[in-house]
Protein backbone atom coordinates (compact mmCIF):
# COMPACT_ATOMS: atom_id res chain seq x y z
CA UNK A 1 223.01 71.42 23.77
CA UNK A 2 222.06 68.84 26.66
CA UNK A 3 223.57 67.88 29.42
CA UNK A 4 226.74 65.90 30.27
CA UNK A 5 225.29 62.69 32.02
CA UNK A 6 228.85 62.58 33.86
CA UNK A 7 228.51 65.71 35.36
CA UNK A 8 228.11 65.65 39.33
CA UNK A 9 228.62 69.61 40.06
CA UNK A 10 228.69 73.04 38.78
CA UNK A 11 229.76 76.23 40.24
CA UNK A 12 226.65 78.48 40.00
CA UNK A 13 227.45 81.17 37.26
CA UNK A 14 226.11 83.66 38.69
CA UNK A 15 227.45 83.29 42.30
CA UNK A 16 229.85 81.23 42.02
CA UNK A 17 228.22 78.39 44.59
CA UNK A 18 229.26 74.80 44.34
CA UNK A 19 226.19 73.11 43.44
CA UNK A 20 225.81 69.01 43.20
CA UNK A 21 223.64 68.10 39.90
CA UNK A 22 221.67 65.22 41.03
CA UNK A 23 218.53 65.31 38.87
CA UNK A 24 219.49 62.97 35.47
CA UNK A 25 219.02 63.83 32.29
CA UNK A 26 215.54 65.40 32.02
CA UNK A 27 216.09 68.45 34.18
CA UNK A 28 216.14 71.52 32.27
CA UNK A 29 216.70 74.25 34.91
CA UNK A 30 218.69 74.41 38.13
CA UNK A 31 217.62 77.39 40.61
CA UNK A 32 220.45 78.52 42.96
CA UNK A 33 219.34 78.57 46.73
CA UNK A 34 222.28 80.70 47.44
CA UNK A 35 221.37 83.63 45.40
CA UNK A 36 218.55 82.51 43.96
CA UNK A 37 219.92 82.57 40.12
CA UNK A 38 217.76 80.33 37.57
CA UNK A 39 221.00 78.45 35.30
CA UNK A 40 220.23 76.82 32.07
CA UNK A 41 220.80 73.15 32.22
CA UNK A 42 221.00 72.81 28.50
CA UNK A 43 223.44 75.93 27.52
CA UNK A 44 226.03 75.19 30.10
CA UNK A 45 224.07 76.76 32.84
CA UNK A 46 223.69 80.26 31.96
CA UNK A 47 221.97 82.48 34.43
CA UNK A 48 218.19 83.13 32.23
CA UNK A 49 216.91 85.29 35.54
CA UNK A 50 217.05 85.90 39.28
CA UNK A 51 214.68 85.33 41.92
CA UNK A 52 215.62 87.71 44.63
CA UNK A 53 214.39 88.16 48.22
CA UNK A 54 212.24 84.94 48.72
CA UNK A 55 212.19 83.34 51.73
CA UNK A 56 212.81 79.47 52.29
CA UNK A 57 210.60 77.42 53.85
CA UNK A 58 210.78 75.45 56.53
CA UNK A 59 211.43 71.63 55.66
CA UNK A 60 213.05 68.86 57.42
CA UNK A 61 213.80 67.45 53.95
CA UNK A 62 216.85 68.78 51.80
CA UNK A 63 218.02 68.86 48.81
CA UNK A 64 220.49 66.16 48.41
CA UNK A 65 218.91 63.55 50.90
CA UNK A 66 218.58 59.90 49.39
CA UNK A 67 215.71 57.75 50.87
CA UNK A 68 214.02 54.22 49.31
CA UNK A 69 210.45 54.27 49.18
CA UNK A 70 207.83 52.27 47.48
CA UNK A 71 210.76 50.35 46.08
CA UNK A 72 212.95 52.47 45.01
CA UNK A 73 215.98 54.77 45.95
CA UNK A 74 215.07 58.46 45.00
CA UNK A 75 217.32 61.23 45.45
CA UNK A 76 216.04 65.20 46.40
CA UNK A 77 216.66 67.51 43.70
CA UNK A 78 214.20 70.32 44.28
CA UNK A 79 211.77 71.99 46.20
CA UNK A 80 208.75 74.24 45.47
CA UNK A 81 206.66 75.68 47.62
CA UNK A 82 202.93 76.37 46.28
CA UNK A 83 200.65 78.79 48.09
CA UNK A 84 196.49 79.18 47.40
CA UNK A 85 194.47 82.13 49.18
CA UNK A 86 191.00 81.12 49.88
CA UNK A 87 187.99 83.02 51.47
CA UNK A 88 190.63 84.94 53.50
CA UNK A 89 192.56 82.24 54.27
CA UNK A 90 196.43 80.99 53.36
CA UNK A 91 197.24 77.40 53.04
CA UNK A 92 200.74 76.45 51.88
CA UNK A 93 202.89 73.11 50.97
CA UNK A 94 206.21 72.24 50.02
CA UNK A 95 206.37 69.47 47.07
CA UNK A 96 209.97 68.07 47.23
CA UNK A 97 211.39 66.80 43.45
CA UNK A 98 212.80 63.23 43.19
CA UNK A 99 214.74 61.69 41.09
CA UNK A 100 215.38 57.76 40.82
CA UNK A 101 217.85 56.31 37.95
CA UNK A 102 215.50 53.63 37.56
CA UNK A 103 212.22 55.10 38.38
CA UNK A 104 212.01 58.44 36.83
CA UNK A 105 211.21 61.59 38.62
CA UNK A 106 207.99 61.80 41.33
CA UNK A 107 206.95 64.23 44.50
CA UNK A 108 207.09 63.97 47.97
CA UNK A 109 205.11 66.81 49.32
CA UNK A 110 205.02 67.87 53.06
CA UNK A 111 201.38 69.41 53.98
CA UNK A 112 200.04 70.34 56.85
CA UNK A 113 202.80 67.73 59.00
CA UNK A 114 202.21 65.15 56.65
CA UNK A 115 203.76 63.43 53.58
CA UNK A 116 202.34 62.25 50.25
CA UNK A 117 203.81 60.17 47.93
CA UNK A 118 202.64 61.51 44.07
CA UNK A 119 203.79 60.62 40.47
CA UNK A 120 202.61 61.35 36.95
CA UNK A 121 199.35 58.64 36.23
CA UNK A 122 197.69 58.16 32.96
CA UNK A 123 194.73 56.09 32.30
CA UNK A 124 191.52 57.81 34.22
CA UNK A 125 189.23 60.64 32.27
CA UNK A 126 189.72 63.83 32.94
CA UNK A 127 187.48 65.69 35.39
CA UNK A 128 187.27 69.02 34.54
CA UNK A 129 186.38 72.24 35.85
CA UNK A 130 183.30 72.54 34.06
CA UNK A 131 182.18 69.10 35.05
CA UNK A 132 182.84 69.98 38.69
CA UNK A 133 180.24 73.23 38.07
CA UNK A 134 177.79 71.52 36.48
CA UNK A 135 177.43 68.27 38.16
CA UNK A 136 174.50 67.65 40.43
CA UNK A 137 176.35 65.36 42.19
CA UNK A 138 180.24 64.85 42.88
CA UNK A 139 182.29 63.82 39.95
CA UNK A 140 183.58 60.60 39.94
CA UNK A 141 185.80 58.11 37.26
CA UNK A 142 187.58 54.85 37.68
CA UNK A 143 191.52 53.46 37.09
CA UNK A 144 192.85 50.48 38.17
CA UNK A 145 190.00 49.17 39.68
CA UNK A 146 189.58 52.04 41.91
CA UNK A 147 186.29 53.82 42.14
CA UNK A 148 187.68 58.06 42.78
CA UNK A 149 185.01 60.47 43.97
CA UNK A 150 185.52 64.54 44.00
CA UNK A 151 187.20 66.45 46.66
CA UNK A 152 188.01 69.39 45.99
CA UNK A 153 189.40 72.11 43.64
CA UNK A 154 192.93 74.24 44.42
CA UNK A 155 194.48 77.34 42.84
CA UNK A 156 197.66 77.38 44.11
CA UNK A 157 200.48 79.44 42.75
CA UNK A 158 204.61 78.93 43.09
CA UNK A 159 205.44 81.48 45.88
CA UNK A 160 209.32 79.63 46.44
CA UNK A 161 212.06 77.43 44.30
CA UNK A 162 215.20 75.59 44.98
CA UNK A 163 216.87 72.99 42.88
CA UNK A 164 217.02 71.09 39.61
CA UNK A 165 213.47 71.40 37.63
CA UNK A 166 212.31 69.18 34.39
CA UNK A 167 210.74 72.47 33.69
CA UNK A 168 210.78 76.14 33.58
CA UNK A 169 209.10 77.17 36.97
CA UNK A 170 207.99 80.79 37.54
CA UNK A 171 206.61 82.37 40.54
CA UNK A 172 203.47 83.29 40.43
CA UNK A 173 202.41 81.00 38.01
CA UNK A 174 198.83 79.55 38.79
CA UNK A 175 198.00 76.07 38.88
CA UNK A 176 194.57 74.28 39.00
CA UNK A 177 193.78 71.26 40.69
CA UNK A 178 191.10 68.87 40.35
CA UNK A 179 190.98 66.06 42.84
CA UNK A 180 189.14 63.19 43.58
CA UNK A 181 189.65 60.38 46.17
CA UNK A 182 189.47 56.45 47.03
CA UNK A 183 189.91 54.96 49.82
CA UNK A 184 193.68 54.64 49.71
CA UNK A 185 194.66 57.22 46.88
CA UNK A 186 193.88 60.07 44.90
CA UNK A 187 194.04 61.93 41.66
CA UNK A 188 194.73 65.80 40.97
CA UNK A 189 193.77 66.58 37.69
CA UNK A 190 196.46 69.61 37.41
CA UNK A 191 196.56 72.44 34.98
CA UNK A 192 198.86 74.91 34.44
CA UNK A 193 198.24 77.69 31.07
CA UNK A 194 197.61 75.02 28.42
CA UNK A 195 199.79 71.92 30.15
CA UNK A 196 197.46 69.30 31.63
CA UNK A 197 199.21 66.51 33.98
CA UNK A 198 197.54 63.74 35.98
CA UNK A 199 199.19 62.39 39.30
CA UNK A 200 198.23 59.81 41.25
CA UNK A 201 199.06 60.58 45.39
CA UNK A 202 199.57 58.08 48.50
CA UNK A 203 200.07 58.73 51.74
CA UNK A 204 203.82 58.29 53.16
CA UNK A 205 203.32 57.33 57.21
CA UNK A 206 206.11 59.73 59.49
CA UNK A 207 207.55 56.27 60.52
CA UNK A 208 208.36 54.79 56.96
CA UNK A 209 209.82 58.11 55.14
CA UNK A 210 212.20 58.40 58.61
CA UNK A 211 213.06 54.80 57.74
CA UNK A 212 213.84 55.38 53.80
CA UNK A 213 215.95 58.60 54.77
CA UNK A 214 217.50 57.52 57.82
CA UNK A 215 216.14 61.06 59.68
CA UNK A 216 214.01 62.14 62.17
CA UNK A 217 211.50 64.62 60.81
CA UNK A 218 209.36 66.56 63.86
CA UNK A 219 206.67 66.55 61.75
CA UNK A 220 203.28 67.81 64.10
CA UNK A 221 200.03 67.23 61.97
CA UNK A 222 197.16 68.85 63.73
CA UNK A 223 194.20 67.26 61.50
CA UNK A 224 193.62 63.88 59.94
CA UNK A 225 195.02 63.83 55.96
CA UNK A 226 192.77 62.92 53.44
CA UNK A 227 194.79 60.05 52.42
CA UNK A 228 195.95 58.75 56.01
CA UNK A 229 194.87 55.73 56.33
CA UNK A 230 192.86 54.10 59.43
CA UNK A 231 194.90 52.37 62.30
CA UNK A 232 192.76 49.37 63.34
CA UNK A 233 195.49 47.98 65.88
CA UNK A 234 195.68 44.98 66.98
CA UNK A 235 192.86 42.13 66.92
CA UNK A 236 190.59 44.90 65.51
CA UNK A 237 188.30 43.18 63.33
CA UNK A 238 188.05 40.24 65.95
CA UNK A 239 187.08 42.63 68.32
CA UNK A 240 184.78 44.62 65.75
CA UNK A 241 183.21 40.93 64.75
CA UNK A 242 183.03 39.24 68.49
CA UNK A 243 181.49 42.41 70.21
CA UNK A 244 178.71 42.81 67.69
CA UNK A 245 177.75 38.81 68.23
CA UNK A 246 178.19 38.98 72.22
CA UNK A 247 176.51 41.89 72.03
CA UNK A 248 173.22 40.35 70.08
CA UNK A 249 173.84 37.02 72.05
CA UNK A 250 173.57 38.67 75.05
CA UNK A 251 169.95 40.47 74.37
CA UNK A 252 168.19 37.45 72.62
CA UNK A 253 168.91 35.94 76.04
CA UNK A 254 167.82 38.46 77.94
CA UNK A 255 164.71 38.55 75.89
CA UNK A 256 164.08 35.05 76.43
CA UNK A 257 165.19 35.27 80.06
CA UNK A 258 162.61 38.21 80.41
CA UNK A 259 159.77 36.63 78.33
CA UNK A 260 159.24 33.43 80.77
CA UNK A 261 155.73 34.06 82.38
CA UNK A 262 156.52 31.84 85.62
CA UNK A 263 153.71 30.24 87.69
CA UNK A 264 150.81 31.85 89.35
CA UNK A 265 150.56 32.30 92.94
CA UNK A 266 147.89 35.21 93.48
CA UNK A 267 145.64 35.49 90.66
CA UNK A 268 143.15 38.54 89.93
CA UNK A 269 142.67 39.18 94.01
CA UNK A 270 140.51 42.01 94.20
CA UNK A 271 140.18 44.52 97.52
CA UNK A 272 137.87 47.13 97.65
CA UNK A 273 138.86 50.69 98.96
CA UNK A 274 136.67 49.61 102.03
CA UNK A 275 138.58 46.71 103.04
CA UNK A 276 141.67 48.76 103.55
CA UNK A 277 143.81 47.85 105.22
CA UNK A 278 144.24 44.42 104.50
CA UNK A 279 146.28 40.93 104.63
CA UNK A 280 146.83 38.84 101.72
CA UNK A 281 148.14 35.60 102.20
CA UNK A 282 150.92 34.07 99.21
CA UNK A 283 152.07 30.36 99.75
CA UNK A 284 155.80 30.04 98.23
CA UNK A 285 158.63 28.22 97.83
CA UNK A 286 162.22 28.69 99.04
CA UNK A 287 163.82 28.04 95.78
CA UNK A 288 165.29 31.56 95.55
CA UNK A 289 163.24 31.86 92.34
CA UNK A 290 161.72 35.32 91.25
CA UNK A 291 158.77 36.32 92.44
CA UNK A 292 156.83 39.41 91.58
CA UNK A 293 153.93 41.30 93.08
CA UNK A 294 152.12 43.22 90.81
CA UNK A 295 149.14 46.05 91.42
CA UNK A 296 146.59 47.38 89.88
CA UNK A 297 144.08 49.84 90.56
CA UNK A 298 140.96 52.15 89.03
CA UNK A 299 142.43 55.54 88.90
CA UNK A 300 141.15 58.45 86.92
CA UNK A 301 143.01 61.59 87.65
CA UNK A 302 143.54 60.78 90.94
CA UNK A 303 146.34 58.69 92.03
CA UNK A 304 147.06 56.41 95.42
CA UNK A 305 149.96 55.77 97.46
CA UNK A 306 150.72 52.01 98.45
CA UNK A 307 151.82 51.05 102.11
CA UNK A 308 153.06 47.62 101.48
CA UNK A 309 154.76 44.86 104.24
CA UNK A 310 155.51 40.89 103.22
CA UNK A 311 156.13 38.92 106.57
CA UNK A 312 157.41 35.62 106.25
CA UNK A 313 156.23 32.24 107.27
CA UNK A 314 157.73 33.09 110.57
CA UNK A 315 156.34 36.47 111.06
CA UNK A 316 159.85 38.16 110.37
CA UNK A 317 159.09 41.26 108.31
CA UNK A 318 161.31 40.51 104.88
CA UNK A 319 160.49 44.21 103.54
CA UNK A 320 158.75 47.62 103.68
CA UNK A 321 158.32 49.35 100.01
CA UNK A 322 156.06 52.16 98.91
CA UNK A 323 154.30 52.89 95.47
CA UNK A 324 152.43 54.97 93.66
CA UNK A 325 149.69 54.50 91.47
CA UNK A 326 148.51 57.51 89.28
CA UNK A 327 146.44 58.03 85.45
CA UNK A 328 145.90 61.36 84.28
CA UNK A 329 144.19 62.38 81.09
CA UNK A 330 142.51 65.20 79.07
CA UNK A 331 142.63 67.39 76.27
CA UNK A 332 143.80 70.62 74.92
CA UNK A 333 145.12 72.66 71.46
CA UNK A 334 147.24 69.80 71.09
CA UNK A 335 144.65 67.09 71.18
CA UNK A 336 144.27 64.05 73.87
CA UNK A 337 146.71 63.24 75.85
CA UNK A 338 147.65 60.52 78.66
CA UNK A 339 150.46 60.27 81.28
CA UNK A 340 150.56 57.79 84.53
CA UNK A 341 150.11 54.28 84.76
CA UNK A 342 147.43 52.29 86.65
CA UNK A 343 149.93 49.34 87.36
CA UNK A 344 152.66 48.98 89.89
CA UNK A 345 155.34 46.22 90.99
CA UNK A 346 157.61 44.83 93.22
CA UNK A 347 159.85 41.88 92.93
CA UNK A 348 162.09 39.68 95.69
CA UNK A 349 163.55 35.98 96.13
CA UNK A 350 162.06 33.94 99.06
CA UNK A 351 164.17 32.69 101.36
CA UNK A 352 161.55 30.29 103.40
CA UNK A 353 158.94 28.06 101.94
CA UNK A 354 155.40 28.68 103.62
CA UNK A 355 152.51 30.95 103.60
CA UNK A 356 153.50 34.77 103.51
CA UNK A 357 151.13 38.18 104.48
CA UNK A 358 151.09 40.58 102.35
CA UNK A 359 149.65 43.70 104.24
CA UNK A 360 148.82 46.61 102.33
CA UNK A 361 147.29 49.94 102.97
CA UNK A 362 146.80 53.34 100.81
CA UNK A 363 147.52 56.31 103.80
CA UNK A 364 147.44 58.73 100.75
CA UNK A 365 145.24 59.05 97.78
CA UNK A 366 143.46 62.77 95.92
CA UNK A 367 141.98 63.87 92.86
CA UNK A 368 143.69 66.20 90.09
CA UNK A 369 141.44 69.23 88.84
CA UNK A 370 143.88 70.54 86.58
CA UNK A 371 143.43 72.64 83.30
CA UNK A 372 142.13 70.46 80.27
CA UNK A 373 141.55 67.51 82.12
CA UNK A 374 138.77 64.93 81.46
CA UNK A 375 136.78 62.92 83.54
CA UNK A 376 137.58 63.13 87.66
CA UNK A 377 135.61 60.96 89.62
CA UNK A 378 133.99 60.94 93.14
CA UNK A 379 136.69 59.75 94.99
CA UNK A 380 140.75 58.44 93.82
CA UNK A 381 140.10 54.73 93.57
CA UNK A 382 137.39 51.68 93.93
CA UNK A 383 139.62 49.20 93.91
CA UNK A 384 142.86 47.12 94.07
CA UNK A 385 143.67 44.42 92.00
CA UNK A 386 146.60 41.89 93.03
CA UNK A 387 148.60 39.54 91.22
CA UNK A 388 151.93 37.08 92.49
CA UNK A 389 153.94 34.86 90.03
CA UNK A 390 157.19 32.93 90.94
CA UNK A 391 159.76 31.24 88.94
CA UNK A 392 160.13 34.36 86.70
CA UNK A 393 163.68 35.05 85.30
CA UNK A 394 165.08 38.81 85.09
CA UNK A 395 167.58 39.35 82.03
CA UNK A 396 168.88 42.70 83.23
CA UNK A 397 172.19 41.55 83.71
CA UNK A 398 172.15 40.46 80.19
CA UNK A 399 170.63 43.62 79.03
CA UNK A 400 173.58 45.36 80.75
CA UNK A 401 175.96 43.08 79.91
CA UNK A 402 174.73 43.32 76.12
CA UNK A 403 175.06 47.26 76.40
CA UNK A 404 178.75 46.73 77.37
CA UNK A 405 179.68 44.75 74.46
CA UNK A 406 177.25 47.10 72.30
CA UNK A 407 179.36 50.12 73.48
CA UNK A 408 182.43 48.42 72.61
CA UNK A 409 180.85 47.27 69.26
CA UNK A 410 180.18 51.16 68.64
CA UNK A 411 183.54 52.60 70.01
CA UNK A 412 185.73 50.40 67.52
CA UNK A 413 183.14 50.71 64.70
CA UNK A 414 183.00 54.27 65.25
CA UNK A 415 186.90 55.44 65.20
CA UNK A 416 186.88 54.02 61.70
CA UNK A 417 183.30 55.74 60.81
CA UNK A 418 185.01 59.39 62.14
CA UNK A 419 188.13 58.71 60.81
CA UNK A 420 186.52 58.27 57.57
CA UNK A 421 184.59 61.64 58.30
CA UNK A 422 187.47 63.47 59.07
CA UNK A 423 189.29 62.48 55.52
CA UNK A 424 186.21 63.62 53.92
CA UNK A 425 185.53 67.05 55.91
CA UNK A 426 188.03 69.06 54.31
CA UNK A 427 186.01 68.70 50.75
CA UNK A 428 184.30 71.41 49.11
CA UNK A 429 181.63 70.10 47.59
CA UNK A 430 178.28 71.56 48.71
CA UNK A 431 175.19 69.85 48.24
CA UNK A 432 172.29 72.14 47.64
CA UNK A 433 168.82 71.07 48.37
């Protein structure tokens, strides 16, 4: 016999609980949370068995709660949890029945702290187990425009039930599942004995299923879901879009900033290791342009340490610096090698226009006799030689400033490149070399 559509309750016949019927005319079973009695909802709800001494999870969805989602006003007429034991490990979820007048029956499961939307799909192939093991690469098919790649494959197996069913469950019963994922949905390919049933699953955000069922759930994910979807936040892909063009605006100018040659002041002087100390006159401007000294010298394993003074016009020392010149090179198991430099620098901004001394003396120099090294000569150095430019143009603010908005560039770029890992990291797909 079926079931009186006008029927809103039942007295369970095995413990006599009031019980609402809420599930419509499909459901064929109604478990009893009370004692846990399994009532036929076609032969006037005769107990068929028992299901003694499980234990209820913990949900802040019941049975009974009306909520509106995607649309439509479902009702919750069941719940089942499902349980899967893997490499030592437990992982459990609670899939909550729904029923809609107008919209048929779907799930609202409750994993991990958060909540995915799933009903029965039909239009992708199946992927099947045996394509999954033999598949040098993950699986993939196509539905409604949606390109779904492999994630994973669950056997799970009914561990609790509560609620009207439009089947038979039974505990213990196995179920395989097959899924693959887009970037906003996915499919479980699920079989249980010889039923096969596709679903189609989308994420439900904590704030919209409080808002369909007028609760608030203290739900405390601790990982990023599969389906969740990326927050971008406000002005996001302004931000993504004006950071990355600042940020490549900002080093062509600094480039072109750096790359100006500026006039020559001082060209090729030369000073012999003889004429140390000495006093090298530079005629420039006060225009508060760049200028930059620039030294170069004949090391070979040996290096040299500068003493350098600029006076000004006035005779008013403007600074005191110290450099180093040293060139090392040689060979050993690993082949030639080099390290040094045989240049050094200094730049400033003159402040007077006139003729300024540049003195500069070498108080230190030696040799290096070290293991694998090449040539040393007779003494550090021969010679010195000098070069001044002005009107040069530094673009290390822009560098830095180009860094910044590279930085920011990366940090939006790359929450949604993790977030996108972390929906991907719980897959099990291996690739083996």
């Amino acid at each position: 016999m079926t079931r009186n559509p006008e029927l809103l309750s039942i007295n369970c016949t095995s413990c006599g609980a009031g019980l609402d019927v809420l599930g419509g005319g499909r459901v064929v079973v109604q478990i009893c949370p009370y004692c846990g009695a399994e009532l036929d909802a076609l032969d006037n709800y005769r107990t068929l068995r028992q299901f003694d001494g499980l234990e209820r999870p913990k949900s802040p969805l019941a049975i009974g709660m009306q909520g509106t989602l995607f649309g439509a006003e479902f009702t919750i007429i069941g719940l089942v949890e499902h349980t899967e034991r893997w490499r030592g490990r437990v992982y459990k979820w609670i899939d909550h029945q729904l029923f809609s007048p107008t919209h048929g029956y779907a799930w609202l499961t409750l994993e991990n702290g958060h909540l995915v939307f799933s009903r029965r799909y039909r239009g992708p192939g199946w992927i099947s187990e045996r394509r999954v093991e033999t598949s040098e690469h993950p699986p993939t098919t196509t539905s409604g425009g949606e390109a779904y790649r492999y994630y994973e494959t669950t056997t799970s197996a009914v561990t609790y039930v509560e609620g009207e069913f439009t089947w038979r469950p039974t505990l213990g019963e196995k179920t395989v599942t097959i899924s693959a994922m887009s970037n906003g949905a996915m499919l479980g390919f699920s079989q249980t004995g010889s039923e096969r049933e596709t679903y189609r699953s989308v994420y439900v955000p904590k704030a919209d299923a409080e808002a369909a069922f007028g609760v608030s759930l203290d739900l405390k994910p601790y990982r990023t879901h599969p389906l969740q979807p990326f927050i971008k936040g406000r002005n996001y892909d302004f931000l993504v879009f004006a950071s990355l063009v600042f940020c490549v605006l900002c080093l062509v100018m600094a480039m072109a900033f750096t790359s100006r040659s500026g006039q020559p002041v001082l060209m090729n002087h030369q000073i012999s290791a003889a004429r140390l100390p000495a006093e090298i006159e530079i005629p420039l401007k006060a225009d508060s342009k760049l200028t930059q000294i620039s030294f170069q010298s004949d090391v070979e394993n040996s290096w040299i340490y500068l003493d350098i003074e600029l006076i000004d016009p006035e005779g008013q020392p403007v600074f005191e610096a110290g450099r180093t010149i040293e060139f090392y090179s040689g060979r050993d198991a690993d082949g030639n090698w080099r390290e040094g430099s045989r240049f050094a620098d200094l730049s400033f901004r003159p402040e007077k226009t006139g003729t300024y001394t540049l003195a500069l003396d070498v108080p230190e120099q030696g040799l290096w006799q070290g293991r694998g090294v090449g040539r040393v000569p007779n003494k550090p150095f021969n010679q010195i030689r000098i070069n001044a430019q002005t009107g040069l143009s530094s673009g290390l603010w822009l560098f830095g400033l180009g860094g910044l908005f590279g930085l920011l560039f990366l940090f939006h770029a790359g929450r949604q490149w993790l977030h996108q890992r972390a929906r991907w990291s719980g897959t099990d797909w291996v690739d083996e070399d």
